[in-house]
Protein backbone atom coordinates (compact mmCIF):
# COMPACT_ATOMS: atom_id res chain seq x y z
CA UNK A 1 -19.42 5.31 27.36
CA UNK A 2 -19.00 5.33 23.65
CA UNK A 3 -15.99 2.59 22.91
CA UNK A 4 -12.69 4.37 22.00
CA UNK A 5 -10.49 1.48 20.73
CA UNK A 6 -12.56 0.46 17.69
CA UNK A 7 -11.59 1.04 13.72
CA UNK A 8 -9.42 4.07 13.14
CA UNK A 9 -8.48 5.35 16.39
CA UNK A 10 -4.78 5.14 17.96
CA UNK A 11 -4.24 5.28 21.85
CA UNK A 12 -1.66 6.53 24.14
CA UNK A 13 -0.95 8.17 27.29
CA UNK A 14 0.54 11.11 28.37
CA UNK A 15 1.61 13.10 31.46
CA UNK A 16 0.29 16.64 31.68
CA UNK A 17 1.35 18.05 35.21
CA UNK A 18 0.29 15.61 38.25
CA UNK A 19 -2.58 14.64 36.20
CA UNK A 20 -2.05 11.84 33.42
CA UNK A 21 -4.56 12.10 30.47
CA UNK A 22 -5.05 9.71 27.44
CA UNK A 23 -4.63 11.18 23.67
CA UNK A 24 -7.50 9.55 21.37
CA UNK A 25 -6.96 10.15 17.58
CA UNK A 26 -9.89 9.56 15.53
CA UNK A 27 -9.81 10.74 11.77
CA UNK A 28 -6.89 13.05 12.15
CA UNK A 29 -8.65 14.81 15.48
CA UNK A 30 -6.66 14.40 18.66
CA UNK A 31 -8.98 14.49 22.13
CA UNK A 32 -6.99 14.43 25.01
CA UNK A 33 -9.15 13.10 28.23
CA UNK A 34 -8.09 13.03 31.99
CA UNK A 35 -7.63 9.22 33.07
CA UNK A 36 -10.47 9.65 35.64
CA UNK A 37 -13.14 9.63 32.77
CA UNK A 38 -11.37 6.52 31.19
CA UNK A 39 -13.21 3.09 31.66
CA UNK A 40 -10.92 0.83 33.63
CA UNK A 41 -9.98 -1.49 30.39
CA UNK A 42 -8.63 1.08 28.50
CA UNK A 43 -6.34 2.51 31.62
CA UNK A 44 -5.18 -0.37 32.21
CA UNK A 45 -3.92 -0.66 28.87
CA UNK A 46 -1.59 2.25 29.21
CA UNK A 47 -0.51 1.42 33.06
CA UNK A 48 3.29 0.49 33.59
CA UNK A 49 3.10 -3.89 32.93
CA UNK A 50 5.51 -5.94 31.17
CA UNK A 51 3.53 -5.30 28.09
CA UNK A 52 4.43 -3.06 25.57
CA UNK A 53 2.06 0.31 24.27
CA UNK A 54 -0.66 -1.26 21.83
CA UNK A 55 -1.92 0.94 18.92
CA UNK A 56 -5.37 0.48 17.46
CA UNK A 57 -5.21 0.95 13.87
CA UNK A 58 -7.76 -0.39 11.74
CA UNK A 59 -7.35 1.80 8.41
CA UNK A 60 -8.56 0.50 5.24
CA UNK A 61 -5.35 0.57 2.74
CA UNK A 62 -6.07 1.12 -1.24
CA UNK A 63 -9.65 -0.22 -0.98
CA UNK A 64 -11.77 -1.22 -3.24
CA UNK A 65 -11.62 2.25 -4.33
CA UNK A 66 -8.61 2.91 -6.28
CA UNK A 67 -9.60 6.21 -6.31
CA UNK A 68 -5.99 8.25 -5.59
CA UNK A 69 -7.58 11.28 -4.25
CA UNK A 70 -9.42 9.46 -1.47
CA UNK A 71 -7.16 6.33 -1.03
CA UNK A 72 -6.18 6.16 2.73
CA UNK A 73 -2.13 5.99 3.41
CA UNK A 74 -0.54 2.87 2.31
CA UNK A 75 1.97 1.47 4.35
CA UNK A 76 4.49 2.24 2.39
CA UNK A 77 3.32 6.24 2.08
CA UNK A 78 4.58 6.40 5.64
CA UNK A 79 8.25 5.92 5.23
CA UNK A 80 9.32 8.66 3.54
CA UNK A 81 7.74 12.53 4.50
CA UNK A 82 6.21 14.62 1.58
CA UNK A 83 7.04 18.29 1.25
CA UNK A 84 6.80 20.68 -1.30
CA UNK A 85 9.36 20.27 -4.16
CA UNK A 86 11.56 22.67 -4.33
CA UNK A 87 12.31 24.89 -7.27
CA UNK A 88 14.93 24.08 -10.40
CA UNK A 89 17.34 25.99 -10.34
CA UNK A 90 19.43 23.85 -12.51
CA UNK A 91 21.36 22.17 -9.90
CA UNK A 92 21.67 18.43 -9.76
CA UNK A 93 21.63 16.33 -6.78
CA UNK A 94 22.49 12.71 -6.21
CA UNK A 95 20.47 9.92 -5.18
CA UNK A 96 19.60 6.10 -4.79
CA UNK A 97 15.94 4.84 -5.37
CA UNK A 98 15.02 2.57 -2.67
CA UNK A 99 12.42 0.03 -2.36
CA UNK A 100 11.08 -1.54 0.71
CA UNK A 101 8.62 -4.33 -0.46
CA UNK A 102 8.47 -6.08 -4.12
CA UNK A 103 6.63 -3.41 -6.20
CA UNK A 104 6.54 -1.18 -3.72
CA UNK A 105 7.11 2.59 -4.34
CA UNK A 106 10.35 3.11 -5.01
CA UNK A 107 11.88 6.60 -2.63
CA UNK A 108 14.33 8.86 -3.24
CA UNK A 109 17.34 8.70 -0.45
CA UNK A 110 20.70 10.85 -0.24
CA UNK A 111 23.53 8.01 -0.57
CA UNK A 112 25.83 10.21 1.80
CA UNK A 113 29.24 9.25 -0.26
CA UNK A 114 28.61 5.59 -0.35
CA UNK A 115 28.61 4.08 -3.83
CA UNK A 116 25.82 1.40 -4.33
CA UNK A 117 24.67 -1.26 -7.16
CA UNK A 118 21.06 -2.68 -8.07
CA UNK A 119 19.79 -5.01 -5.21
CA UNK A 120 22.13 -3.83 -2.44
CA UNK A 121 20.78 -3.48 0.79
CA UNK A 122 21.42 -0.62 3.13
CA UNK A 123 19.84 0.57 6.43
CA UNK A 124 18.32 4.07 6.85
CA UNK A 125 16.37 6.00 8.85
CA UNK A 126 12.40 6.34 7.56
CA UNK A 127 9.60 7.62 9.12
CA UNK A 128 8.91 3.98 10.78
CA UNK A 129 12.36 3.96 12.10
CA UNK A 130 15.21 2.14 11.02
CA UNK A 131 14.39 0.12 8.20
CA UNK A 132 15.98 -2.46 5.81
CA UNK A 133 15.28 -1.38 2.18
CA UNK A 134 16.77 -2.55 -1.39
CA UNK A 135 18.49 -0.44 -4.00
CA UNK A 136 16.58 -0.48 -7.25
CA UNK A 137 17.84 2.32 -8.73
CA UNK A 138 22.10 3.05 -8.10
CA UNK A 139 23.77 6.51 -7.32
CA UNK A 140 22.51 8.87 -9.83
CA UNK A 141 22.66 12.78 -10.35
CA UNK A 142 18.88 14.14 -11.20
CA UNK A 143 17.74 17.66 -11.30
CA UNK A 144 16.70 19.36 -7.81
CA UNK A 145 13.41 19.79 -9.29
CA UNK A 146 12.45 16.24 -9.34
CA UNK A 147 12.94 15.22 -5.56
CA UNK A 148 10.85 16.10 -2.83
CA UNK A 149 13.05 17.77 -0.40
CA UNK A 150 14.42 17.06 2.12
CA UNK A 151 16.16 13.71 1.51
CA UNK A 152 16.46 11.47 4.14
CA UNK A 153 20.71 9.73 4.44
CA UNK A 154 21.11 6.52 4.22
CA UNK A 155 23.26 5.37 7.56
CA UNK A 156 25.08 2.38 6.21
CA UNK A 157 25.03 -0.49 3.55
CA UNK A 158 23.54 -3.17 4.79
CA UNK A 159 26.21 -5.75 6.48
CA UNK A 160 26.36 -9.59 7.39
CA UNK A 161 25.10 -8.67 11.13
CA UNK A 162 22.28 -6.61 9.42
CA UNK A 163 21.19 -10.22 6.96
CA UNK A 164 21.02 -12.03 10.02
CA UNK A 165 18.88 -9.75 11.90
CA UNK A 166 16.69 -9.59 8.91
CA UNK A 167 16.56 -13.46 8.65
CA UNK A 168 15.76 -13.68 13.05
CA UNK A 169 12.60 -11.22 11.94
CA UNK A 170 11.45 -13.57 8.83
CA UNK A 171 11.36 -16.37 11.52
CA UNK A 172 9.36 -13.86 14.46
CA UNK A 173 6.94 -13.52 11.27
CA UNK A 174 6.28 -16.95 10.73
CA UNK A 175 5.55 -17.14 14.31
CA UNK A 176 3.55 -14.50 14.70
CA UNK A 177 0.97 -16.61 12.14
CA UNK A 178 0.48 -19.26 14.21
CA UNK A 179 -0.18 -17.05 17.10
CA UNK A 180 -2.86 -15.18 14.85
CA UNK A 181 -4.94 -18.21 14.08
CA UNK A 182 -4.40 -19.10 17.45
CA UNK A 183 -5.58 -15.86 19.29
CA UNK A 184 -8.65 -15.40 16.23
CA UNK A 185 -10.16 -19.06 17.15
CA UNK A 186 -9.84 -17.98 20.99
CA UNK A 187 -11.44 -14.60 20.77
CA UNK A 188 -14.57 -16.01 18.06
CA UNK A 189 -12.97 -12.90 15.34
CA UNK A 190 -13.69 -13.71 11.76
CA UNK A 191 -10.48 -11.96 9.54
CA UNK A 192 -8.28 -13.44 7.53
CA UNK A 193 -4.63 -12.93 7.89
CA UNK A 194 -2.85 -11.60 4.61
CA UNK A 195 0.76 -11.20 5.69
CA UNK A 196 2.58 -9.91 8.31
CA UNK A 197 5.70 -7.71 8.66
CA UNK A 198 8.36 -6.97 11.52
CA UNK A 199 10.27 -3.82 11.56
CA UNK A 200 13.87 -4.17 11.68
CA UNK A 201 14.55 -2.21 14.66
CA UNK A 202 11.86 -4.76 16.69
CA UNK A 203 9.68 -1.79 17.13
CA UNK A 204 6.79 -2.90 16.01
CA UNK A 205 4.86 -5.91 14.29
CA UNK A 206 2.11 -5.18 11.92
CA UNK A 207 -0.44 -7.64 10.78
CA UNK A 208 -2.66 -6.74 7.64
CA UNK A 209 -6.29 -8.65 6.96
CA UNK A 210 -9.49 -8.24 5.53
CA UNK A 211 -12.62 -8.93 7.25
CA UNK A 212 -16.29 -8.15 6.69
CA UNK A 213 -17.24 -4.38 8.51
CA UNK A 214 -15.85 -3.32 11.61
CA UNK A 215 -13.75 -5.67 13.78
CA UNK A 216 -13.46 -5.15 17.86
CA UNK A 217 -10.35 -6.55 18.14
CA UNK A 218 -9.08 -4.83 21.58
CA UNK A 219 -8.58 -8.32 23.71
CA UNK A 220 -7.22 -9.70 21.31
CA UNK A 221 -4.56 -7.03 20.41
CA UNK A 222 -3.61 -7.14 24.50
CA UNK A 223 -3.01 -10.73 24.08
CA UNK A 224 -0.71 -10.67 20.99
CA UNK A 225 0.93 -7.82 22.55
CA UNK A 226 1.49 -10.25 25.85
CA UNK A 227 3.34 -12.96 23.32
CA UNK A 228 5.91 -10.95 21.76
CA UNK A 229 6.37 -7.72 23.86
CA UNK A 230 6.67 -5.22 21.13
CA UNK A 231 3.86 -2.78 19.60
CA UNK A 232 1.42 -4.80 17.76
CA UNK A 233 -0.64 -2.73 15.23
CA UNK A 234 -3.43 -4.22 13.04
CA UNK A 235 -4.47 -2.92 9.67
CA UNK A 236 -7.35 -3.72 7.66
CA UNK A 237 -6.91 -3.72 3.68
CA UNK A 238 -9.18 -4.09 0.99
CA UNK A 239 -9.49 -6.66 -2.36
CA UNK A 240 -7.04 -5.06 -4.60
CA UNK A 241 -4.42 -5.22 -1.54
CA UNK A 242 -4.40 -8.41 -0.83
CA UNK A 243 -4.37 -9.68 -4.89
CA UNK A 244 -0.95 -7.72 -4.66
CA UNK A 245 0.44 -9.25 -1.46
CA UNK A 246 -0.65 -13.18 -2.33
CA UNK A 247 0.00 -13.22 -5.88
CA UNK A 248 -1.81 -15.06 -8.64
CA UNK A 249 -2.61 -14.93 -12.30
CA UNK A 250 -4.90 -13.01 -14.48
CA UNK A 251 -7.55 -14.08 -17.25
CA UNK A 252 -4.42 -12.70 -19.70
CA UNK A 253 -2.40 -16.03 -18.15
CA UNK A 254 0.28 -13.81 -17.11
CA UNK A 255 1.11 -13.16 -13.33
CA UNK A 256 -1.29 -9.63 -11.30
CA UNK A 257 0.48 -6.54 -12.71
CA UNK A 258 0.17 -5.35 -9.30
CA UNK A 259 2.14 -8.39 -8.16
CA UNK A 260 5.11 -7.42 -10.98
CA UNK A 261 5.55 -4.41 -11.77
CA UNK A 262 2.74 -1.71 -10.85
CA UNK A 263 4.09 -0.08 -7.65
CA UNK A 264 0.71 1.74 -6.92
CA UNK A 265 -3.04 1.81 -7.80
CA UNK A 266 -4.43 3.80 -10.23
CA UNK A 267 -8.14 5.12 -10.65
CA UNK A 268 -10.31 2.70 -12.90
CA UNK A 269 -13.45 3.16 -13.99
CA UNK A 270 -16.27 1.72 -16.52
CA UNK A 271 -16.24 4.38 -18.56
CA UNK A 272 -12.75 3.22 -20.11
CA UNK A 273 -14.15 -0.12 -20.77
CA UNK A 274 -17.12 1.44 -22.86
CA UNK A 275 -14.69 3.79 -24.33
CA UNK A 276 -12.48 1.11 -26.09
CA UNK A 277 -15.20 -1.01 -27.36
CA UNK A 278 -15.46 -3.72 -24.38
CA UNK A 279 -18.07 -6.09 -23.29
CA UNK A 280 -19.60 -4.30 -20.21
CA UNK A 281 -20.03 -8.01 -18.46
CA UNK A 282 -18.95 -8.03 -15.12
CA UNK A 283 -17.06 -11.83 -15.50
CA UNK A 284 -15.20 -10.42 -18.57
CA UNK A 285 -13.95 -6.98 -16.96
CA UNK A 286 -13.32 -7.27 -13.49
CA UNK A 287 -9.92 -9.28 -12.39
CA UNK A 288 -9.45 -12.30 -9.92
CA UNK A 289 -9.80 -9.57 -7.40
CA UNK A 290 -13.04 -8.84 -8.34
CA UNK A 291 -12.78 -5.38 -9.32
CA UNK A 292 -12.23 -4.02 -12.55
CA UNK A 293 -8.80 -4.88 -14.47
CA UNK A 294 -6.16 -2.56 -13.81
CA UNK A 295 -4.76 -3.22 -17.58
CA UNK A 296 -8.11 -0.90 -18.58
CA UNK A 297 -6.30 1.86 -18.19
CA UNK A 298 -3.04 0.94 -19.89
CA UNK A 299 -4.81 2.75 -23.18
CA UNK A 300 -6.89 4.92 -21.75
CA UNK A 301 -5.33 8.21 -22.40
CA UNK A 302 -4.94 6.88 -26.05
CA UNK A 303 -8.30 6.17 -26.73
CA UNK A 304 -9.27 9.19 -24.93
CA UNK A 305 -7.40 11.39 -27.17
CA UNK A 306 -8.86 9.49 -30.55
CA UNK A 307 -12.18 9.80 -29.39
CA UNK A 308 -12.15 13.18 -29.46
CA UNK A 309 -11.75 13.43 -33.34
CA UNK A 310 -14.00 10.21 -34.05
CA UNK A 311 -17.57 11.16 -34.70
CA UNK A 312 -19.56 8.54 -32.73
CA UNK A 313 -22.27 6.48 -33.43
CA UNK A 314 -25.55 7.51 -35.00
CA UNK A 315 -23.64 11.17 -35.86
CA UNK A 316 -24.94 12.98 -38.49
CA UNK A 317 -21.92 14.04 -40.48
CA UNK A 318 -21.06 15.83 -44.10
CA UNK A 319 -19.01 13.84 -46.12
CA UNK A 320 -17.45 14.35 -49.58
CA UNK A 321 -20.30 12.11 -51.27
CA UNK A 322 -23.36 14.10 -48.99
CA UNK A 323 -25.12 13.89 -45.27
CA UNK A 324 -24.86 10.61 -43.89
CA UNK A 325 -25.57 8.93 -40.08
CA UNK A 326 -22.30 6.77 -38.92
CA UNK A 327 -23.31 3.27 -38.18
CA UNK A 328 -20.15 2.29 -37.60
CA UNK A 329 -16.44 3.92 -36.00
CA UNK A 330 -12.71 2.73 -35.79
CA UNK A 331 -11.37 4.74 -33.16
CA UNK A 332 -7.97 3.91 -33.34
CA UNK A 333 -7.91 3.29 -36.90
CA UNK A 334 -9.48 6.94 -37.52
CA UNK A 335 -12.27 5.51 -39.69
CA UNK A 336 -15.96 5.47 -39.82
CA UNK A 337 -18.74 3.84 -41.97
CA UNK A 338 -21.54 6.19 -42.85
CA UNK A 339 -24.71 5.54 -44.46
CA UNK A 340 -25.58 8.10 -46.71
CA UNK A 341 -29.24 9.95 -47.04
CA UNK A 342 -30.98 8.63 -49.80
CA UNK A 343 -28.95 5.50 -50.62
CA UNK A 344 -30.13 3.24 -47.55
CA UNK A 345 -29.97 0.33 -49.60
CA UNK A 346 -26.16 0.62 -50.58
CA UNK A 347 -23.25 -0.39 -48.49
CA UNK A 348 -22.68 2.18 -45.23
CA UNK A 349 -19.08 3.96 -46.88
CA UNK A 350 -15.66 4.28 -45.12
CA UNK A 351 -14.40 7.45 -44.92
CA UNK A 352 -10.97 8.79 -42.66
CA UNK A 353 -11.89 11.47 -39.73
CA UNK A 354 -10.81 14.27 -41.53
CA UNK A 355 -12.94 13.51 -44.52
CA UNK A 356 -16.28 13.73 -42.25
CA UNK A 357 -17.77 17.00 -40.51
CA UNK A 358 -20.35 16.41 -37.33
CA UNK A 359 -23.69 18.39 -37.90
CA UNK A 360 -25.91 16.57 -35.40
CA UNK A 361 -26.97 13.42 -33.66
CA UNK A 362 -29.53 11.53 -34.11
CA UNK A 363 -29.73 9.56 -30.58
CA UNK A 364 -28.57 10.58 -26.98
CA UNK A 365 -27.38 7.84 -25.02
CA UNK A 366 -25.98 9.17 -21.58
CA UNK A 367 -24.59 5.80 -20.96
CA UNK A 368 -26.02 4.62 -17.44
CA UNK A 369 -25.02 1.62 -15.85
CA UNK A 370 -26.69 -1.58 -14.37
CA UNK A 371 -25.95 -1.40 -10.71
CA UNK A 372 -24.00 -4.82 -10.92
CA UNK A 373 -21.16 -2.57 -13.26
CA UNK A 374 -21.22 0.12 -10.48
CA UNK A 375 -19.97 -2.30 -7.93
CA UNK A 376 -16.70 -3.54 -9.57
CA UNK A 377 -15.78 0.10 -9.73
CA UNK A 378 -13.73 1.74 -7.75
């Protein structure tokens, strides 16, 4: 029988009648099976034991891809829902932005009448459960048109009680480590532990890594389960992921803009590295992650935009002094060198953008790259 518990699939149990079937999501499909046709691990995974429901969840998080349109939910995508915004109609509402983890997104909550400051914490109710988050940005009216409606209340700022609690989970954490290392030496697994995170209701505990492929981690889910009695779900994340959750420092000398202040991944390609003039070597472009540097698109749109009225290389353009072939452009300066027909031997001339007119090209480059580029994109 094909094995249900491996990457991206989610398992539970439910009662329909006198019958009790099993519920098997697989890339958004549910298949619901009677528990006859189950193999006798995976019932005995949902009988009644003094272990708590497991979920198998091996989704790869922002992966090497940065590609926005395809990136798989984030972690913290699933706290707050996503509707449609609703329409302006020039009414104001007010709100506090919240943030969960350092850098994460920041989410838009109704403050319910309490008045908050920068770096408060409060409790509220997410998509998770109930959740610990910061205040990043305090009670402020904003037009209806910017929030994605509904907004979740917060239930309360966060209280002495609530800092302890928080503090008892930091420690559970810590454990939880040593009982990963532990339980991936027993079972033979090869992943590496990134970090690990305990809901502050106790619901669940959630350990990200990265591995190589595929991991079968069932037995070894059961047994972490067996230690700490709560739902234990496991995600796999990519490169870029795991820069932003350890931390380091870039070729620049300053500390991962992912790790400071970029709250979410943004598409990068080698195109924007040809674009503004850049070495296409693989060392020199791609970050500690090994993918390319995020800060490529930091002037992107700019360069973009010049581009469009900077003749390019081997052109043929009129200029105020005759026909000429540019051997040379300033994109962000506006300029280009042109070496005019018949005077070859002179000096290539500067002229501005608007002093030059494209009539041709002389050479078609469409630009392809080695296959070594192609893998540090996303």
């Amino acid at each position: 029988m094909e094995n249900k518990y491996l990457n991206n699939a989610t398992s539970g149990k439910e009662s329909t009648g006198t019958e009790s079937r099993y519920t098997i999501r697989r890339g958004g499909q549910e298949q619901n099976l009677p528990e006859k046709d189950k193999e006798p691990s995976e019932k005995g995974l949902s009988q009644k034991s003094d272990n708590p429901p497991v979920s198998f969840k091996n989704e790869k998080v922002g992966t090497e891809n940065v590609n926005l349109q395809n990136q798989t939910k984030s972690d913290d995508s699933e706290i707050a829902d996503k509707l449609p915004a609703v329409s302006d109609d020039g009414q104001k509402v007010e709100i506090v932005g919240i943030r969960f983890k350092p850098v994460g997104k920041i989410y838009y909550f109704d403050p319910d009448g309490i008045t908050l400051s920068c770096d408060d914490g409060v409790i509220l109710e997410t998509a998770r459960g109930v959740e610990y988050g910061t205040v990043v940005i305090p009670n402020r009216m904003i037009p209806v048109s910017e929030i994605v409606s509904p907004l979740k209340k917060i239930i309360r700022a966060a209280t002495e009680q609530d800092m302890k609690t928080l503090e008892k989970n930091r420690e559970v954490e810590k454990r939880a480590r040593q009982v990963w290392a532990a339980q991936v030496e027993k079972h033979g697994l090869e992943m590496t532990l990134v970090d690990v995170e305990y809901t502050f209701d106790n619901a669940k505990l959630l350990f990200y890594f990265t591995a190589e492929g595929r991991i079968d981690f069932r037995n070894f889910v059961k047994d972490v389960a067996a230690v700490f009695k709560t739902r234990i779900e496991l995600r796999q994340i990519g490169v870029r992921d795991e820069a932003k959750q350890v931390g380091g420092f870039g070729v620049c000398g300053r500390e991962f803009c992912c790790r400071t202040f970029l709250d979410e991944f943004q598409q990068v390609s080698i195109k924007m590295a040809k674009e503004q003039g850049l070495s296409l070597n693989s060392v020199k472009i791609s970050g500690t992650c090994g993918r390319l540097m995020c800060c490529l698109r930091y002037e992107s749109e700019t360069y973009e935009e010049k581009i469009k009225k900077t003749p390019t290389v081997d052109s043929v353009v009129e200029t105020p002094d005759g026909k000429g072939v540019v051997v040379e452009s300033n994109v962000l300066a506006g300029l280009v060198k042109v070496c005019l027909d018949g005077k070859r031997e002179t000096a290539p001339r500067l002229f501005s953008c608007e002093q030059v007119k494209i009539i041709g090209k002389i050479h078609n480059n469409d630009g392809e790259f080695d296959e070594e580029l192609k893998k540090l994109q996303d």
